[in-house]
N, C-alpha and C. Protein backbone atom coordinates (compact mmCIF):
# COMPACT_ATOMS: atom_id res chain seq x y z
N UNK A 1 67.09 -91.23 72.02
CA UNK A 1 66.61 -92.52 72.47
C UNK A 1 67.66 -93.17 73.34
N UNK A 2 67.21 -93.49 74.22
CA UNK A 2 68.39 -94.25 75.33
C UNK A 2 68.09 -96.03 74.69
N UNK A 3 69.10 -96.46 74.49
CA UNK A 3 69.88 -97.63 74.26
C UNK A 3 69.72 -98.63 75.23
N UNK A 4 70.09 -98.14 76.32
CA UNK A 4 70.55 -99.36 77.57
C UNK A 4 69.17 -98.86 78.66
N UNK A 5 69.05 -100.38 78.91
CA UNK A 5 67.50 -101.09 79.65
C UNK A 5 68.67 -102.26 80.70
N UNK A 6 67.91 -101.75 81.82
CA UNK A 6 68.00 -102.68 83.16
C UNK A 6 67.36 -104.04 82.71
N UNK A 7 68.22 -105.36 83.23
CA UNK A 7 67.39 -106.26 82.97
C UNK A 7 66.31 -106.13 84.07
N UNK A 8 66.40 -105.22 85.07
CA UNK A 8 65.54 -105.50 86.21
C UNK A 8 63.80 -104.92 85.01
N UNK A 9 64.58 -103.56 84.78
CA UNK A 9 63.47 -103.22 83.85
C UNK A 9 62.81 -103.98 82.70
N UNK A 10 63.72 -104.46 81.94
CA UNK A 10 63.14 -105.73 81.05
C UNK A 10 61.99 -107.15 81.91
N UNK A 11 62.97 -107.28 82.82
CA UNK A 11 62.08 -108.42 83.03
C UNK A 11 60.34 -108.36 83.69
N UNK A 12 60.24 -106.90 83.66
CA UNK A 12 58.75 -106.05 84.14
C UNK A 12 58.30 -106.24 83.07
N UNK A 13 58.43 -105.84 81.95
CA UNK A 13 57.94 -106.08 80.81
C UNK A 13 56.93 -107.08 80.48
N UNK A 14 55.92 -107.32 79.86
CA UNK A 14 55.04 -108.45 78.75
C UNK A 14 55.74 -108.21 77.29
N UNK A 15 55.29 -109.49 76.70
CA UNK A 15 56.09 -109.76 75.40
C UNK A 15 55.67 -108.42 74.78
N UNK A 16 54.76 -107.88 74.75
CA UNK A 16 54.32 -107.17 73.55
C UNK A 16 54.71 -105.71 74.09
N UNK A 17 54.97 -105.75 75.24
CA UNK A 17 56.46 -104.12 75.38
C UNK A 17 57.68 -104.33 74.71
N UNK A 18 57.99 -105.57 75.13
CA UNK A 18 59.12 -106.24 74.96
C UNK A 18 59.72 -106.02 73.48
N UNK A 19 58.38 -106.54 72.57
CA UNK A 19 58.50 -106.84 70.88
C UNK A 19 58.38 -105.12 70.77
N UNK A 20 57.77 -104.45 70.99
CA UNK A 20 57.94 -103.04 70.42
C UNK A 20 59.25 -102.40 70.92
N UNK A 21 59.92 -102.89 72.00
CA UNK A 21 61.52 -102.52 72.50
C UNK A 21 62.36 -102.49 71.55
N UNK A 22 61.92 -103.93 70.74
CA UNK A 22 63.12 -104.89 70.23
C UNK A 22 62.80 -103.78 68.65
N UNK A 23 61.79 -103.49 68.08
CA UNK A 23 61.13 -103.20 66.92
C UNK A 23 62.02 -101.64 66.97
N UNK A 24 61.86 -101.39 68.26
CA UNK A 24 62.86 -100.22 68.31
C UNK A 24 64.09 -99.57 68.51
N UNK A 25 64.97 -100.46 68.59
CA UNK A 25 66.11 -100.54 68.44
C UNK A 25 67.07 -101.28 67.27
N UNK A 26 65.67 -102.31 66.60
CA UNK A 26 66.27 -102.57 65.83
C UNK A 26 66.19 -101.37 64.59
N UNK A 27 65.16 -100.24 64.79
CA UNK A 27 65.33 -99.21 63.72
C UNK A 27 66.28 -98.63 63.88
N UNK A 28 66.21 -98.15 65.29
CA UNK A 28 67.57 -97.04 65.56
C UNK A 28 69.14 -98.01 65.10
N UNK A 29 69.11 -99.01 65.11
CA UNK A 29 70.90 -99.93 64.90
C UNK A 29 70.41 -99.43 62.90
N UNK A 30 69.68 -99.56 62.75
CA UNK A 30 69.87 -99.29 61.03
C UNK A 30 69.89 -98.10 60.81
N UNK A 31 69.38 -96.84 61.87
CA UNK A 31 69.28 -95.59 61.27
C UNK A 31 70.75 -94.93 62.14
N UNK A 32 71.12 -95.89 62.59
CA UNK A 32 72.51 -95.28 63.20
C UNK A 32 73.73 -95.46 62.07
N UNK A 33 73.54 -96.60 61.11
CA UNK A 33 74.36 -96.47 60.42
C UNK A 33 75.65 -97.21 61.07
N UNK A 34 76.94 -97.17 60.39
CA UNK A 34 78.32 -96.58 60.70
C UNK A 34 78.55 -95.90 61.40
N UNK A 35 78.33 -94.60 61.70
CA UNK A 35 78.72 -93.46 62.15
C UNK A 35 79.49 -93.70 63.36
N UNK A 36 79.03 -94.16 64.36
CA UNK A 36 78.78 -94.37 66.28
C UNK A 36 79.05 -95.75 66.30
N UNK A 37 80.64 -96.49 66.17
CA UNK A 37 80.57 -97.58 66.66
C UNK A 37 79.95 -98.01 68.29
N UNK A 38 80.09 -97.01 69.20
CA UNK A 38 80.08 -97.26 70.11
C UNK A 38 78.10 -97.21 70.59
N UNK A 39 77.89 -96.64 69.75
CA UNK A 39 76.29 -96.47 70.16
C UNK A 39 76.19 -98.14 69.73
N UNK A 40 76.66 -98.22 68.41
CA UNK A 40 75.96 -99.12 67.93
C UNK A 40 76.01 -100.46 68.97
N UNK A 41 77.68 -100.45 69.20
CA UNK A 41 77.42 -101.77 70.38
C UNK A 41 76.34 -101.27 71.68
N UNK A 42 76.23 -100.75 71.74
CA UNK A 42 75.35 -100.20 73.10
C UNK A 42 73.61 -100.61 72.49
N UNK A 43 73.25 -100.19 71.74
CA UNK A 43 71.98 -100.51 70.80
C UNK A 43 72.11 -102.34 70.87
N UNK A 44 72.92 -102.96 70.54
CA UNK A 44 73.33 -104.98 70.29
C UNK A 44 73.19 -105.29 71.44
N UNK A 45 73.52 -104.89 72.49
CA UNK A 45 73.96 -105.54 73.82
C UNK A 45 72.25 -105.26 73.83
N UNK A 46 71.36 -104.16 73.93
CA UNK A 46 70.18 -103.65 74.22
C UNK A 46 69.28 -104.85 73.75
N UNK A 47 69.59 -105.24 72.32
CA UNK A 47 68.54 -105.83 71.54
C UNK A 47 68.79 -107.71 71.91
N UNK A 48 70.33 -108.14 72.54
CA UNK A 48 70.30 -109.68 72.64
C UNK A 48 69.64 -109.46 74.47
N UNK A 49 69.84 -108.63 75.48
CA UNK A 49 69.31 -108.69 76.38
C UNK A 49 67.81 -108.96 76.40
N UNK A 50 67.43 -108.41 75.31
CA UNK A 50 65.55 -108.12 75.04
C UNK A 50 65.02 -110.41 74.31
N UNK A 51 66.08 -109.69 73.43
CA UNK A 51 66.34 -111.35 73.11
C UNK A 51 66.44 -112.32 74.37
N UNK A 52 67.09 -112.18 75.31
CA UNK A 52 67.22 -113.03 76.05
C UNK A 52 66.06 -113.34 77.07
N UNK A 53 66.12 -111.74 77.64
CA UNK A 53 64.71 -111.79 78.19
C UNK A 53 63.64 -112.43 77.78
N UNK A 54 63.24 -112.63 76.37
CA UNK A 54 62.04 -113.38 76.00
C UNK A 54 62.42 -114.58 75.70
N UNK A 55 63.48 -115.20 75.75
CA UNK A 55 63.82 -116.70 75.33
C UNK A 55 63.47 -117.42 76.81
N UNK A 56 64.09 -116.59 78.24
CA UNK A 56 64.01 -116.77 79.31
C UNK A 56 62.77 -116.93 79.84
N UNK A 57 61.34 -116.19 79.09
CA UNK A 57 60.08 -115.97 79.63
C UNK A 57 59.09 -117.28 78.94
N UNK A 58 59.84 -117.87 77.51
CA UNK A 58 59.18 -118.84 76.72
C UNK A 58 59.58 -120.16 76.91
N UNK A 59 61.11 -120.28 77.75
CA UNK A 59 61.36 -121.60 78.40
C UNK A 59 60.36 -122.25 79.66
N UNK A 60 59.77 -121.12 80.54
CA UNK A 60 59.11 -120.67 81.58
C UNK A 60 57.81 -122.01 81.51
């Protein structure tokens, strides 16, 4: 599963790609565990961008 999303690509998105993005990364950050600090920040940065993106689309 790739981690990192363009905001150009995010912001193509509708909420409800968006919410299944977010639904999916937030599995993979729990099924990653410990293991991969570095995935894991890569997965956070993924999931507040998605976050942001939709805070950005509901100020709108």
């Amino acid at each position: 599963m790739m981690a990192v999303y363009k905001i150009s690509e995010l912001r193509g998105l509708d909420e409800s790609e968006l919410k299944k993005k977010l639904d999916e990364l937030n599995l993979a950050l729990l099924e990653a565990g410990e293991e991969n600090p570095k995935k894991n920040r890569e997965i956070r940065k993924a999931i507040a961008r998605i976050k942001t993106i939709r805070n950005e689309k509901k100020s709108v």
